[in-house]
N, C-alpha and C. Protein backbone atom coordinates (compact mmCIF):
# COMPACT_ATOMS: atom_id res chain seq x y z
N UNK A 1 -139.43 41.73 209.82
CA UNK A 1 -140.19 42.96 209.71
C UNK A 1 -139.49 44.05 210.50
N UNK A 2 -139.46 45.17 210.27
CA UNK A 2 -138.96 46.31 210.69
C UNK A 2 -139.97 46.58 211.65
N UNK A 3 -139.49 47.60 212.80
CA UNK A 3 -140.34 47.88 213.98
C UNK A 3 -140.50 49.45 213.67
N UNK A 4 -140.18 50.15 212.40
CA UNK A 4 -140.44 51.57 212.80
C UNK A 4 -141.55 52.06 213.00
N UNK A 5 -142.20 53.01 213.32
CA UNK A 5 -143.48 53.38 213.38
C UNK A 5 -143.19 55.07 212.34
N UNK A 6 -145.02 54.79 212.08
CA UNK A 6 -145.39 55.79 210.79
C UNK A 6 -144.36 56.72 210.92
N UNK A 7 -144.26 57.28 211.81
CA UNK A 7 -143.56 59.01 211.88
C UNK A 7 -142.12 58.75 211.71
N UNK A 8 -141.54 57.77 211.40
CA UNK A 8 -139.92 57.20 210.85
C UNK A 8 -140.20 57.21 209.45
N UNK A 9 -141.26 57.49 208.92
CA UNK A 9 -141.09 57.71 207.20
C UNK A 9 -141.36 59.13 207.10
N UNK A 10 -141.34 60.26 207.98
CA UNK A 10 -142.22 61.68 207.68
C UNK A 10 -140.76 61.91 207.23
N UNK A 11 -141.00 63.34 206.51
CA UNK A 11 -139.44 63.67 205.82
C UNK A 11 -139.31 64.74 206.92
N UNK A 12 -138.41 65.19 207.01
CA UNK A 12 -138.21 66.25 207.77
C UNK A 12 -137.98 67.47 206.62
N UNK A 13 -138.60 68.00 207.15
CA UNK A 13 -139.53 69.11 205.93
C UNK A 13 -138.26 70.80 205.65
N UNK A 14 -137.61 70.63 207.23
CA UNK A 14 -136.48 71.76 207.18
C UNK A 14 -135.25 71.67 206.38
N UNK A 15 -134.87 70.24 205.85
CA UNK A 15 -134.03 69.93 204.98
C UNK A 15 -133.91 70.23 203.69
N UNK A 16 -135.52 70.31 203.66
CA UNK A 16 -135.43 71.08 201.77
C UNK A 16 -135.92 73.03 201.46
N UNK A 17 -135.38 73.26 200.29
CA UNK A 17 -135.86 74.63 200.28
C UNK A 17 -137.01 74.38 199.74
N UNK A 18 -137.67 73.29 198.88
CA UNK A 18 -139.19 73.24 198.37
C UNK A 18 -139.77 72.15 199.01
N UNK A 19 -141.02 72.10 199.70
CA UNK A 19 -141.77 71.38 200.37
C UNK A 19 -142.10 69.74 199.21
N UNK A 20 -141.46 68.73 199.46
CA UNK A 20 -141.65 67.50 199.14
C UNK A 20 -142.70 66.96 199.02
N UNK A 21 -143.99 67.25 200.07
CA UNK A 21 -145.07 66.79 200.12
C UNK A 21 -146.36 67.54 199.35
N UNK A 22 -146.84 67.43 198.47
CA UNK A 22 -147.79 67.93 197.78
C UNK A 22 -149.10 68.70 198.72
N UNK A 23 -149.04 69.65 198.13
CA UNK A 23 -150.52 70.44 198.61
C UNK A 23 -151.47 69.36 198.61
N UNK A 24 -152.59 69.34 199.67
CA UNK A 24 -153.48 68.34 199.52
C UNK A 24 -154.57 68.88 200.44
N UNK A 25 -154.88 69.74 199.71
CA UNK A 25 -156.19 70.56 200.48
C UNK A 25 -157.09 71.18 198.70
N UNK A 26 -158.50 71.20 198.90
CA UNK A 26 -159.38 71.62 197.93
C UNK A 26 -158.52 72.88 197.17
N UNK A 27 -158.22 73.80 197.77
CA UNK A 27 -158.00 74.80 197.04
C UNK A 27 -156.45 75.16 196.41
N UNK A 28 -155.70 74.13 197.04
CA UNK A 28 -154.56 74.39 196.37
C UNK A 28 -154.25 72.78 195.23
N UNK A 29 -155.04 71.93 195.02
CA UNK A 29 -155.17 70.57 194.20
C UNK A 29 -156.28 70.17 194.06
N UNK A 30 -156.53 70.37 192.54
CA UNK A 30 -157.64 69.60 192.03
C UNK A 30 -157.78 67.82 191.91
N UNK A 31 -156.91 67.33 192.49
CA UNK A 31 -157.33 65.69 192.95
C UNK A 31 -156.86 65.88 194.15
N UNK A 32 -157.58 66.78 195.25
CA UNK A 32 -157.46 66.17 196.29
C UNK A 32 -158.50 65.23 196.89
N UNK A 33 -158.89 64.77 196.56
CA UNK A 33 -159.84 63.47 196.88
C UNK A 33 -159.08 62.39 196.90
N UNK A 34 -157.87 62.62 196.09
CA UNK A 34 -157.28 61.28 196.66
C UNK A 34 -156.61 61.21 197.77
N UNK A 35 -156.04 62.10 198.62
CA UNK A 35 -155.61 62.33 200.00
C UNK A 35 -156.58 62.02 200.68
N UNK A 36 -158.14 62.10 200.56
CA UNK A 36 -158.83 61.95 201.59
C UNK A 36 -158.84 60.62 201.24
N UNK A 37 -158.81 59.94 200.22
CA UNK A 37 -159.18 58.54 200.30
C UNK A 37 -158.50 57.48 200.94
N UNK A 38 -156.89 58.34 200.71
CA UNK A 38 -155.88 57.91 201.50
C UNK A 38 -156.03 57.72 202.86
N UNK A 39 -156.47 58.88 202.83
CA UNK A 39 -156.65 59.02 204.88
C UNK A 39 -157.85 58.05 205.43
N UNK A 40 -158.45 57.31 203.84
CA UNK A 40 -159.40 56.32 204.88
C UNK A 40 -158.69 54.94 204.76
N UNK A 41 -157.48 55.11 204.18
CA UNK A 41 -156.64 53.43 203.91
C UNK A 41 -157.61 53.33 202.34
N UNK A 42 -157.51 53.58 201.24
CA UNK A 42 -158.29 53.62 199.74
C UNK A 42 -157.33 53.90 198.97
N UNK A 43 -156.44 53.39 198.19
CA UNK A 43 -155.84 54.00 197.24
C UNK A 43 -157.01 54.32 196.13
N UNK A 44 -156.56 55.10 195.25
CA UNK A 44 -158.11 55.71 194.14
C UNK A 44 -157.26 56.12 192.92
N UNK A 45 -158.14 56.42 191.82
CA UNK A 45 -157.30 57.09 191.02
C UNK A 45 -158.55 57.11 190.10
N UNK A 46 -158.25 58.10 189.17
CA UNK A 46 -159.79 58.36 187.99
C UNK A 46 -159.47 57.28 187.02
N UNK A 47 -161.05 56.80 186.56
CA UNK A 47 -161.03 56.67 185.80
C UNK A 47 -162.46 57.17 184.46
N UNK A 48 -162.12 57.13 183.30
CA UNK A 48 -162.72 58.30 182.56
C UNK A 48 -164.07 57.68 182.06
N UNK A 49 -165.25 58.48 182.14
CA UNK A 49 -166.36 57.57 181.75
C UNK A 49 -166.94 57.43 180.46
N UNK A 50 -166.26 58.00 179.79
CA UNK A 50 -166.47 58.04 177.76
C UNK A 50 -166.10 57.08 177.74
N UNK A 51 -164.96 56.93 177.66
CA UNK A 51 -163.45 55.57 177.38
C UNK A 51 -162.93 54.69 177.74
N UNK A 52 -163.25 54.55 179.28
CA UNK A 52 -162.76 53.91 180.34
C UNK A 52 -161.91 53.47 180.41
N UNK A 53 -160.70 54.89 180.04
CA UNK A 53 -158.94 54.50 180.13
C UNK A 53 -159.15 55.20 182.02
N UNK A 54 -158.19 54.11 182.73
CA UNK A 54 -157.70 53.98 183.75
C UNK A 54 -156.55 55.05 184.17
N UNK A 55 -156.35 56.24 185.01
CA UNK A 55 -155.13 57.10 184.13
C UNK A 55 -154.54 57.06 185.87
N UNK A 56 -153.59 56.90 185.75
CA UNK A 56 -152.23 56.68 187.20
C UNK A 56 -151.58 57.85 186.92
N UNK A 57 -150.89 58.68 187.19
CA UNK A 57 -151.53 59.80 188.58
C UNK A 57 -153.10 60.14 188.55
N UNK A 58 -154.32 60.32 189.14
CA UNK A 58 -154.84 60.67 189.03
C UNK A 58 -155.07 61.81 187.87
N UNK A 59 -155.68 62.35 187.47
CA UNK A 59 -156.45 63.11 186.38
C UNK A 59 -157.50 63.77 186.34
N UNK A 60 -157.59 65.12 185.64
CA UNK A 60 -158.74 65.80 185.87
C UNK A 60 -159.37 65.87 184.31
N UNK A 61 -158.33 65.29 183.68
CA UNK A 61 -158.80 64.90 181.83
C UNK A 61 -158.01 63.86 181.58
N UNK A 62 -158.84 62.94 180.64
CA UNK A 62 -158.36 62.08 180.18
C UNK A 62 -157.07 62.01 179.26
N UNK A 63 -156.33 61.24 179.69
CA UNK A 63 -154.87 61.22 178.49
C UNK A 63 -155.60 60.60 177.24
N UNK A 64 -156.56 59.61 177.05
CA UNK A 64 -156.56 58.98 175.54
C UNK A 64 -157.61 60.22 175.07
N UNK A 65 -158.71 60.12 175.89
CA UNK A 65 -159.96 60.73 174.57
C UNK A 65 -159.98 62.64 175.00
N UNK A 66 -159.44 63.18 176.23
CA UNK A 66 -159.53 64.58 176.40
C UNK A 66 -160.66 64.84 177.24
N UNK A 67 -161.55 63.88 177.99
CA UNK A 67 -162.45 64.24 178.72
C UNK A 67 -162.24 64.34 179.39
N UNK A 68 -163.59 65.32 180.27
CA UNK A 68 -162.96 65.39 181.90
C UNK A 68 -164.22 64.99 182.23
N UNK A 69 -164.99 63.91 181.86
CA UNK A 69 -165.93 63.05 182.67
C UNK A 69 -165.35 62.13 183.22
N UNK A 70 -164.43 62.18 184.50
CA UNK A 70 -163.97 60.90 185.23
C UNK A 70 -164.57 61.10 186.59
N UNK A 71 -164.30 59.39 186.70
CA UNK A 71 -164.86 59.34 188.11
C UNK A 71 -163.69 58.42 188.97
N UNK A 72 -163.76 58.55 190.48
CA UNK A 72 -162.73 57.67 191.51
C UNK A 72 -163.54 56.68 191.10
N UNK A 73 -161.93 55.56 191.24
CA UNK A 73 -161.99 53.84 191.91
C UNK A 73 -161.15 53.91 192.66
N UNK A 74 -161.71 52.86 193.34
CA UNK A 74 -160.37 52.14 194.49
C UNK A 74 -159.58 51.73 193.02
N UNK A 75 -158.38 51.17 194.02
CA UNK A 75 -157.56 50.45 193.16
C UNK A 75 -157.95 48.88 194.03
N UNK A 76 -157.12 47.38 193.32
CA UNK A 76 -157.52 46.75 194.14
C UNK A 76 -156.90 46.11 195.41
N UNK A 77 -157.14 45.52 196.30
CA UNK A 77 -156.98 45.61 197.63
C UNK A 77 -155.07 45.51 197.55
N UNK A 78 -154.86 44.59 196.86
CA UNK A 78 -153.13 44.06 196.63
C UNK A 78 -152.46 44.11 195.45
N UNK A 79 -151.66 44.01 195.21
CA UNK A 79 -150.88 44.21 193.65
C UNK A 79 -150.05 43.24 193.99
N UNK A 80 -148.83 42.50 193.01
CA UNK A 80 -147.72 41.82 192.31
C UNK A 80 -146.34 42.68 192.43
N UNK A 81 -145.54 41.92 192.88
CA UNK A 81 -144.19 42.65 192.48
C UNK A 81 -143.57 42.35 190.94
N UNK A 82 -143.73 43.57 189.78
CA UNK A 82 -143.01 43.14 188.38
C UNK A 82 -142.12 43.18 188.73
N UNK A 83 -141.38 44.21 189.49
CA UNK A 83 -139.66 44.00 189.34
C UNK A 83 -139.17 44.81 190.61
N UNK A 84 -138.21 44.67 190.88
CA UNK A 84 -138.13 45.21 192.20
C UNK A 84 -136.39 45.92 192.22
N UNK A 85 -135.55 46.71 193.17
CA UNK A 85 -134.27 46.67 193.16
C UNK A 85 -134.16 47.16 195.33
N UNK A 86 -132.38 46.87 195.06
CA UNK A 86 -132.36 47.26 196.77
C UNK A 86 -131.92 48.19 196.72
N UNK A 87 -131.53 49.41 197.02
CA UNK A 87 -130.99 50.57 197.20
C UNK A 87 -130.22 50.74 198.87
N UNK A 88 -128.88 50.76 198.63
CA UNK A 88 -128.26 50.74 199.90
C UNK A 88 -127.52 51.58 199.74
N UNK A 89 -127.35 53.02 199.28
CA UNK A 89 -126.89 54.23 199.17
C UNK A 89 -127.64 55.33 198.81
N UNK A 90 -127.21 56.52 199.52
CA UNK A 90 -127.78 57.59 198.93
C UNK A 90 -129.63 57.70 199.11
N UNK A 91 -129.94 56.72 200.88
CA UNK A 91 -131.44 56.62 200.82
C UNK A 91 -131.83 58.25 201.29
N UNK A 92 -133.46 57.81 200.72
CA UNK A 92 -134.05 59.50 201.22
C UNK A 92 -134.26 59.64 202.58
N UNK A 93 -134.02 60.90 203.26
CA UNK A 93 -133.75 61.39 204.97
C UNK A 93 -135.68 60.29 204.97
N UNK A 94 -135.51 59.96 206.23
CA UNK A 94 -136.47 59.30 207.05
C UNK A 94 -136.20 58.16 206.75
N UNK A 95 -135.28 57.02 206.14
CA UNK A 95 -135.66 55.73 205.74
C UNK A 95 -134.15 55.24 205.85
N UNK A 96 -134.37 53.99 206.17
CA UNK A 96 -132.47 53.11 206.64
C UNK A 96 -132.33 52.01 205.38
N UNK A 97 -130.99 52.41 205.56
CA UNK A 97 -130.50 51.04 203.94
C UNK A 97 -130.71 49.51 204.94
N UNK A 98 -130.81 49.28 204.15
CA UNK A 98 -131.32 48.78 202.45
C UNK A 98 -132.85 49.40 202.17
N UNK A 99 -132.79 49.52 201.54
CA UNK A 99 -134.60 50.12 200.99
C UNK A 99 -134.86 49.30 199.62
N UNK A 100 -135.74 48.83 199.24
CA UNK A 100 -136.49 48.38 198.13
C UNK A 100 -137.77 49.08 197.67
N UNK A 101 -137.34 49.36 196.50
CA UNK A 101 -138.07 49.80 195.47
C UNK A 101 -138.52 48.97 194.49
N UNK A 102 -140.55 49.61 194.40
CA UNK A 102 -140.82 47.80 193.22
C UNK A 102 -141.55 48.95 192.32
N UNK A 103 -141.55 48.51 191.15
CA UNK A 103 -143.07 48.22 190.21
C UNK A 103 -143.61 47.54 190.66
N UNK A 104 -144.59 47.80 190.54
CA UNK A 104 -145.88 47.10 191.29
C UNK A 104 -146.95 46.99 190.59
N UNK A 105 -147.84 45.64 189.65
CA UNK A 105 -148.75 45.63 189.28
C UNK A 105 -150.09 45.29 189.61
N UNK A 106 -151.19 45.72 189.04
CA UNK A 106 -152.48 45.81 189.65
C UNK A 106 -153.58 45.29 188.73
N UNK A 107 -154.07 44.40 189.34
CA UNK A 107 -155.00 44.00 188.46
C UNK A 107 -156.15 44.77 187.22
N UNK A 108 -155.90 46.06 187.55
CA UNK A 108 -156.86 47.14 186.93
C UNK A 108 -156.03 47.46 185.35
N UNK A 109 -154.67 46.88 185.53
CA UNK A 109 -153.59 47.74 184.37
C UNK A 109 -152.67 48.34 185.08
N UNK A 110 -152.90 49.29 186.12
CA UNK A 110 -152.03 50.18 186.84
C UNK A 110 -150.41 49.50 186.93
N UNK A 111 -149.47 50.35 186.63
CA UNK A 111 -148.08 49.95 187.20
C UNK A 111 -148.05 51.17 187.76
N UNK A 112 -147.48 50.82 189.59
CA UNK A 112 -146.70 52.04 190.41
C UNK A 112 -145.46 51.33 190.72
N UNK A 113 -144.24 52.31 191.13
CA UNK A 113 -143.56 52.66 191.30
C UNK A 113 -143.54 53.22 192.81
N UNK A 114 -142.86 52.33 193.37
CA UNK A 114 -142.78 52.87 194.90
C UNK A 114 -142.13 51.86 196.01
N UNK A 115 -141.61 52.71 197.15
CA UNK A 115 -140.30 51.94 197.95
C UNK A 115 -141.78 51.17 198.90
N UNK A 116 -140.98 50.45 199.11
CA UNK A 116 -141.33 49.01 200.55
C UNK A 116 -141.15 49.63 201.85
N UNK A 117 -141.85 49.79 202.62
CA UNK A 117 -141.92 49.80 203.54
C UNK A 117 -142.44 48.72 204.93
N UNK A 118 -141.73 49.01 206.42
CA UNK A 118 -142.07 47.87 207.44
C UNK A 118 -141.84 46.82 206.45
N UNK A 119 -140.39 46.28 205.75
CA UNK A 119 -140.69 45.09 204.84
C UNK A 119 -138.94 44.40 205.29
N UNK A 120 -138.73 43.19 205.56
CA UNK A 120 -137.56 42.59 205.23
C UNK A 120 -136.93 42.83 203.58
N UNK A 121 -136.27 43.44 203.63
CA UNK A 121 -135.53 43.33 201.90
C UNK A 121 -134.99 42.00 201.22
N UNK A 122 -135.03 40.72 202.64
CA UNK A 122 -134.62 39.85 201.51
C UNK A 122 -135.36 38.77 201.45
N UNK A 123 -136.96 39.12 202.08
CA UNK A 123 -137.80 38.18 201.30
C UNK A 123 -138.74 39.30 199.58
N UNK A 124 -138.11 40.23 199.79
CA UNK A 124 -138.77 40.79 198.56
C UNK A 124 -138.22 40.21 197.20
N UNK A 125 -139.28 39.27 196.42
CA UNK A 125 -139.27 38.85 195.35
C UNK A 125 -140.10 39.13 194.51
N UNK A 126 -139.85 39.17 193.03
CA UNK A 126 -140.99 39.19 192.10
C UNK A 126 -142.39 38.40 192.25
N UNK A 127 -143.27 38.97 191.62
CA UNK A 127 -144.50 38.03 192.23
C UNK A 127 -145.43 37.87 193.42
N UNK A 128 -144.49 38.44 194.56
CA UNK A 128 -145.21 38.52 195.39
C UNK A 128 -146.11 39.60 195.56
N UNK A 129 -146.88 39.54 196.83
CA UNK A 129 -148.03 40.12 197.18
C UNK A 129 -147.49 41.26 197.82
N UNK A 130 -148.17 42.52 198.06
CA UNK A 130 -147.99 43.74 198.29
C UNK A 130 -149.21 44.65 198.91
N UNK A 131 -149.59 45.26 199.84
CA UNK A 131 -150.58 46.37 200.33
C UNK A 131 -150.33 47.61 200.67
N UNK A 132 -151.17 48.45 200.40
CA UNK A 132 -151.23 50.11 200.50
C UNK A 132 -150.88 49.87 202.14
N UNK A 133 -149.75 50.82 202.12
CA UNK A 133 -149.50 51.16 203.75
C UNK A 133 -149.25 52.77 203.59
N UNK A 134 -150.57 53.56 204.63
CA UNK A 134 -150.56 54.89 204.49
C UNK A 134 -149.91 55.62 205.11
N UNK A 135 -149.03 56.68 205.83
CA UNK A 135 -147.91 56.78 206.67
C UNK A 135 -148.46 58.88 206.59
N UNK A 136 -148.81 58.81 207.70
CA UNK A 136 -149.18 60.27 208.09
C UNK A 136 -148.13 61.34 208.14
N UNK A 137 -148.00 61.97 207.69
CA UNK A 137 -146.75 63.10 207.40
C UNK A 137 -147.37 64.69 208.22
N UNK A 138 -146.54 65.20 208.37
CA UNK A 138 -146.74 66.82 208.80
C UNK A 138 -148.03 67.48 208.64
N UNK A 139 -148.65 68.56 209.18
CA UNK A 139 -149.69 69.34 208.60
C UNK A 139 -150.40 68.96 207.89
N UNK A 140 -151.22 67.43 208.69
CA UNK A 140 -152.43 66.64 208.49
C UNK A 140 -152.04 66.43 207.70
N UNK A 141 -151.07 65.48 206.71
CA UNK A 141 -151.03 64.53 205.41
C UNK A 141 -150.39 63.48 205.38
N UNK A 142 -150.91 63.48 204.39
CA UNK A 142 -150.50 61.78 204.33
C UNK A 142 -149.33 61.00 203.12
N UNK A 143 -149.08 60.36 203.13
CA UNK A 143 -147.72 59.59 201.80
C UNK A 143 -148.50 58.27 201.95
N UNK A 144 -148.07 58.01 200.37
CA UNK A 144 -148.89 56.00 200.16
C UNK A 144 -147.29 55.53 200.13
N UNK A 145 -147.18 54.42 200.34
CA UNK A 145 -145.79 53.34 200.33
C UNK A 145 -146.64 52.01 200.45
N UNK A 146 -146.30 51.40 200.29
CA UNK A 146 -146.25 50.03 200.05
C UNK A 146 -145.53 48.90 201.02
N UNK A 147 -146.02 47.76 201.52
CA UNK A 147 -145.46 46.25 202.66
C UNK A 147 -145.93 45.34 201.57
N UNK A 148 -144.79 44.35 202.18
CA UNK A 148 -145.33 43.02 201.79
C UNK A 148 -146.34 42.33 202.57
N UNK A 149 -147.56 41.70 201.87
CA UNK A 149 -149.10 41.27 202.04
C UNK A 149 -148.73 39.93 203.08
C-alpha cells in the first residue's frame, strides 16, 4: 500500500490555464448533489423514474426516454475490476508511476473508468474488489478515485 495522504492527489491548479476540477457549487452545476454526496463518502448518480435507465455521469434528463423525472442512488458499496492497465509514463501532476487505471463494474450496470489509488499496482487484477476513495481537492472539493477493497 502506498503511504500518500489525500492532498498527494490535489492537482496543482497553477499548472493549467483551465481549472481541471469541475464547478461544484448550486449555482454554477446542476448535479451538484453529487459533490455533496461525495463529501459524505456516497458515490450517487440519477436514476430516471419513468424508465428506470440508470445514467453514469449523472443527468438532469434521461438519455433513453427524455425525462427529467430522476432521482439519486447510491451506487453500491464495491464494484469488480473488468479490465484494468498500468501507466508508467506521462502520469497526471499529483500521482507517481506506475498508476493503474480500471473499468470498473457495478452491480447496478454502471461501468466507470478511473485510476487506483493508495493501491499496490501489482496486486491489481481483474475481478477483484474495489471502493470509493474520496480525496479533498482545493476550494472545498472533492475528486472520487478508487483502492483496492
Amino acid at each position: 500500500m502506498n503511504s500518500k495522504s489525500n492532498m498527494d492527489y490535489v492537482i496543482d491548479h497553477n499548472v493549467y490555464v483551465c481549472d481541471p476540477v469541475p464547478q461544484q457549487s448550486p449555482d454554477q452545476n446542476m448535479v451538484y448533489p453529487f459533490y455533496d454526496h461525495l463529501r459524505e463518502n456516497r458515490l450517487t448518480t440519477t436514476e430516471c423514474q419513468d424508465c428506470g435507465q440508470i445514467t453514469w455521469p449523472p443527468k438532469i434528463v434521461c438519455n433513453e426516454c427524455m425525462s427529467d423525472n430522476l432521482k439519486w442512488i447510491d451506487f453500491p458499496p464495491t464494484g469488480k475490476i473488468y479490465a484494468f492497465t498500468i501507466q508508467e509514463a506521462g502520469i497526471p501532476p499529483g500521482f507517481e508511476a506506475p498508476l493503474a487505471f480500471a473499468l470498473i463494474d457495478f452491480d447496478n450496470g454502471v461501468r466507470i473508468i478511473s485510476a487506483l489509488v493508495d493501491t499496490d499496482v501489482t496486486k491489481v487484477t481483474v475481478g477483484a474488489s474495489v471502493a470509493l476513495k474520496v480525496v479533498e481537492a482545493p476550494r472545498d472539493r472533492v475528486l472520487f478515485f478508487f483502492t483496492l477493497a
